[in-house]
Protein backbone atom coordinates (compact mmCIF):
# COMPACT_ATOMS: atom_id res chain seq x y z
CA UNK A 1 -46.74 -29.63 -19.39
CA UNK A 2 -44.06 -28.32 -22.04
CA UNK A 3 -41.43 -25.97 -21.48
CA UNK A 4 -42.29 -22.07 -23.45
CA UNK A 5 -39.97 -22.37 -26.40
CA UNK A 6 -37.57 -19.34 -25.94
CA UNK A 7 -36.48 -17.58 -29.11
CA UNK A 8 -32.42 -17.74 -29.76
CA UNK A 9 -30.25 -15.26 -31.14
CA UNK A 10 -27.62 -16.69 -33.51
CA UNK A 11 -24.34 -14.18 -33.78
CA UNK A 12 -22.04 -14.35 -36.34
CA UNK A 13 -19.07 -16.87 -35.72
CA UNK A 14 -15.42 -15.11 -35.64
CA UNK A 15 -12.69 -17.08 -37.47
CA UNK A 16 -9.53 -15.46 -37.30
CA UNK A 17 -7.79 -11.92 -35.71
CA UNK A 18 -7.03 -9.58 -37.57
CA UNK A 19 -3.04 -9.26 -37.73
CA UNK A 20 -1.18 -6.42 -37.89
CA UNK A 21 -0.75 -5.38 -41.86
CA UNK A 22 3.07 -4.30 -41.25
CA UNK A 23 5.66 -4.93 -38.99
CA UNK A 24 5.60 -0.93 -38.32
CA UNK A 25 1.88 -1.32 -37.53
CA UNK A 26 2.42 -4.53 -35.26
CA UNK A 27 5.53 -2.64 -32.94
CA UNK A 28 3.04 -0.15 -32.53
CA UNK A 29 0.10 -2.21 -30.72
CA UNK A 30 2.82 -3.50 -28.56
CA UNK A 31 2.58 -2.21 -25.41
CA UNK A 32 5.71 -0.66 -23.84
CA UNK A 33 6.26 1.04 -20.70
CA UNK A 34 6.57 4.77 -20.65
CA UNK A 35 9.69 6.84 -21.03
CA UNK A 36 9.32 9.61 -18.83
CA UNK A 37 10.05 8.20 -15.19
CA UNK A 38 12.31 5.33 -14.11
CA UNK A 39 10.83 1.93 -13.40
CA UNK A 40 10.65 0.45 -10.03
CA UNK A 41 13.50 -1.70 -8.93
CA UNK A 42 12.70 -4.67 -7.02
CA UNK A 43 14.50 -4.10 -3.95
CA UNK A 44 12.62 0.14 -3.55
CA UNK A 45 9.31 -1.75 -4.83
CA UNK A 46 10.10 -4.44 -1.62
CA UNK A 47 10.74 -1.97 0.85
CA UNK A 48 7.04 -0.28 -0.17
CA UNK A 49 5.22 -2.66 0.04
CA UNK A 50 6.13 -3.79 3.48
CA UNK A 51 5.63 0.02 4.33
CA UNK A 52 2.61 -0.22 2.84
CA UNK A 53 1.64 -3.54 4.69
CA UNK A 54 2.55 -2.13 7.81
CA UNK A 55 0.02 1.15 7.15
CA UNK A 56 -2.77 -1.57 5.73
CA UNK A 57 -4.08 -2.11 9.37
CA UNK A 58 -6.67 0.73 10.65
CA UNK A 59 -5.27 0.24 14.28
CA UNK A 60 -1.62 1.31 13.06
CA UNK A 61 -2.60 4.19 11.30
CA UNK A 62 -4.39 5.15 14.62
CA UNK A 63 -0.97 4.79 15.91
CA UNK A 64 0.66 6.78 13.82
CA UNK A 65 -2.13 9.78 13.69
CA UNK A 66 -1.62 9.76 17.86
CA UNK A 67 1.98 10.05 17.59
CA UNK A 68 2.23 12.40 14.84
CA UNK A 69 -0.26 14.39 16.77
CA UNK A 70 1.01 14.73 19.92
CA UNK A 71 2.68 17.92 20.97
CA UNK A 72 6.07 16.14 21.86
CA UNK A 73 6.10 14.68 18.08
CA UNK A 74 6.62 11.03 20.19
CA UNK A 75 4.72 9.17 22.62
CA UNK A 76 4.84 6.55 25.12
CA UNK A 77 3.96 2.94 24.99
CA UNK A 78 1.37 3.52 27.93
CA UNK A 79 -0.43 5.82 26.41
CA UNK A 80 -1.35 4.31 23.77
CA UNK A 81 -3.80 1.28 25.08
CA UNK A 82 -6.56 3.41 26.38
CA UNK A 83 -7.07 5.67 23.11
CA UNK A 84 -7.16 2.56 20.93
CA UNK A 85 -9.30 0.22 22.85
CA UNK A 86 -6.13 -2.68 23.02
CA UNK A 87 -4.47 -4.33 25.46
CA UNK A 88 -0.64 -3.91 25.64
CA UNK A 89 0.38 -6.84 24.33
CA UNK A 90 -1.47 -6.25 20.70
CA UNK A 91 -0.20 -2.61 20.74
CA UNK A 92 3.11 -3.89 21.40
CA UNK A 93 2.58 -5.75 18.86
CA UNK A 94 1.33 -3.53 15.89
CA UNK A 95 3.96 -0.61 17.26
CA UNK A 96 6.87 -3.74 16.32
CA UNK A 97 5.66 -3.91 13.18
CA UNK A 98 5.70 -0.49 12.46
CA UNK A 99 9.43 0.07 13.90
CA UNK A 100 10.52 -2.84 11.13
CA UNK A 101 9.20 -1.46 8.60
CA UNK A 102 10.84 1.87 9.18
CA UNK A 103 7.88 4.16 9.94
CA UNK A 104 8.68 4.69 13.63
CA UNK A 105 12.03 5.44 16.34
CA UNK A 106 11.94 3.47 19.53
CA UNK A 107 13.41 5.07 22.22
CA UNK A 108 13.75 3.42 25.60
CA UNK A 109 13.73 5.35 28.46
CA UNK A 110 13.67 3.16 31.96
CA UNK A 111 11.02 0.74 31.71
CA UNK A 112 9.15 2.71 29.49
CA UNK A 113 9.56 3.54 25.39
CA UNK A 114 8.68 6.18 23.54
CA UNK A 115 7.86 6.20 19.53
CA UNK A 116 8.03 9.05 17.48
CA UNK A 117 7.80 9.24 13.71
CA UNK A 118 10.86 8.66 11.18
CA UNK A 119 11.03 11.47 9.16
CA UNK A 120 10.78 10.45 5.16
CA UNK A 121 8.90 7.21 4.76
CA UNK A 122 5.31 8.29 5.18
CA UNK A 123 6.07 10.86 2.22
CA UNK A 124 7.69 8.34 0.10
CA UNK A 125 4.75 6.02 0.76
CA UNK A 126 2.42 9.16 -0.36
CA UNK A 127 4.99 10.30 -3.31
CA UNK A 128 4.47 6.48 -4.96
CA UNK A 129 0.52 6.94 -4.76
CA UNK A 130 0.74 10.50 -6.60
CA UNK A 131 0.81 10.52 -10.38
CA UNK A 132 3.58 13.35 -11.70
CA UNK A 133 2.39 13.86 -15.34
């Protein structure tokens, strides 16, 4: 048995863009940034994304809702194992990254610490994600 014999479409070949006409016309369909807010330098554009790496994990934003929550504004390291379903170890863990990247204070207190939110990063993180036309 033969193959059905399926029609084909022939479309017309394209040689050659278009160029600009005039050197007015060709500045124009450059693209260039806009003027009305300042760029990102590289070391503010470092220091958000590993803010922004440190709130990519669903556990640590748990963290931070629970401390940001409490009534105290801070809570302890044993308190925060049952609520989240981890053992100490990965909490310790996630709550480390968290104090690196600036988010949270760790305050020792006897064998125990206690996190509470820095004030200022989680609305910088927020401000960068919010479009001020």
């Amino acid at each position: 048995m033969s193959s059905p014999v399926v029609p084909v479409q022939v479309l017309p070949v394209l040689d050659k863009v278009q160029a600009p006409a005039s050197a007015a016309e060709s500045q124009a369909v450059c693209c260039t940034p806009s003027l009305g807010k300042e760029l990102l330098r590289v070391s503010d554009a470092e220091s958000l994304a590993t803010r922004f790496k440190a709130v990519a994990d669903p556990n640590r934003l748990r963290i931070l809702s629970i401390i940001s929550s409490s009534p105290d504004a801070e809570t302890c390291v044993c308190d925060l194992s049952e609520p989240l379903g981890l053992g100490q170890p990965t909490v310790s863990h996630h709550l480390k990254i968290l104090v690196d990247a600036g988010l949270l204070n760790r305050e020792k207190r006897g064998v125990w610490a206690y996190y509470s939110l820095v004030p200022g990063p989680l609305d910088s993180l927020a401000a960068t994600l919010v479009c001020s036309s």
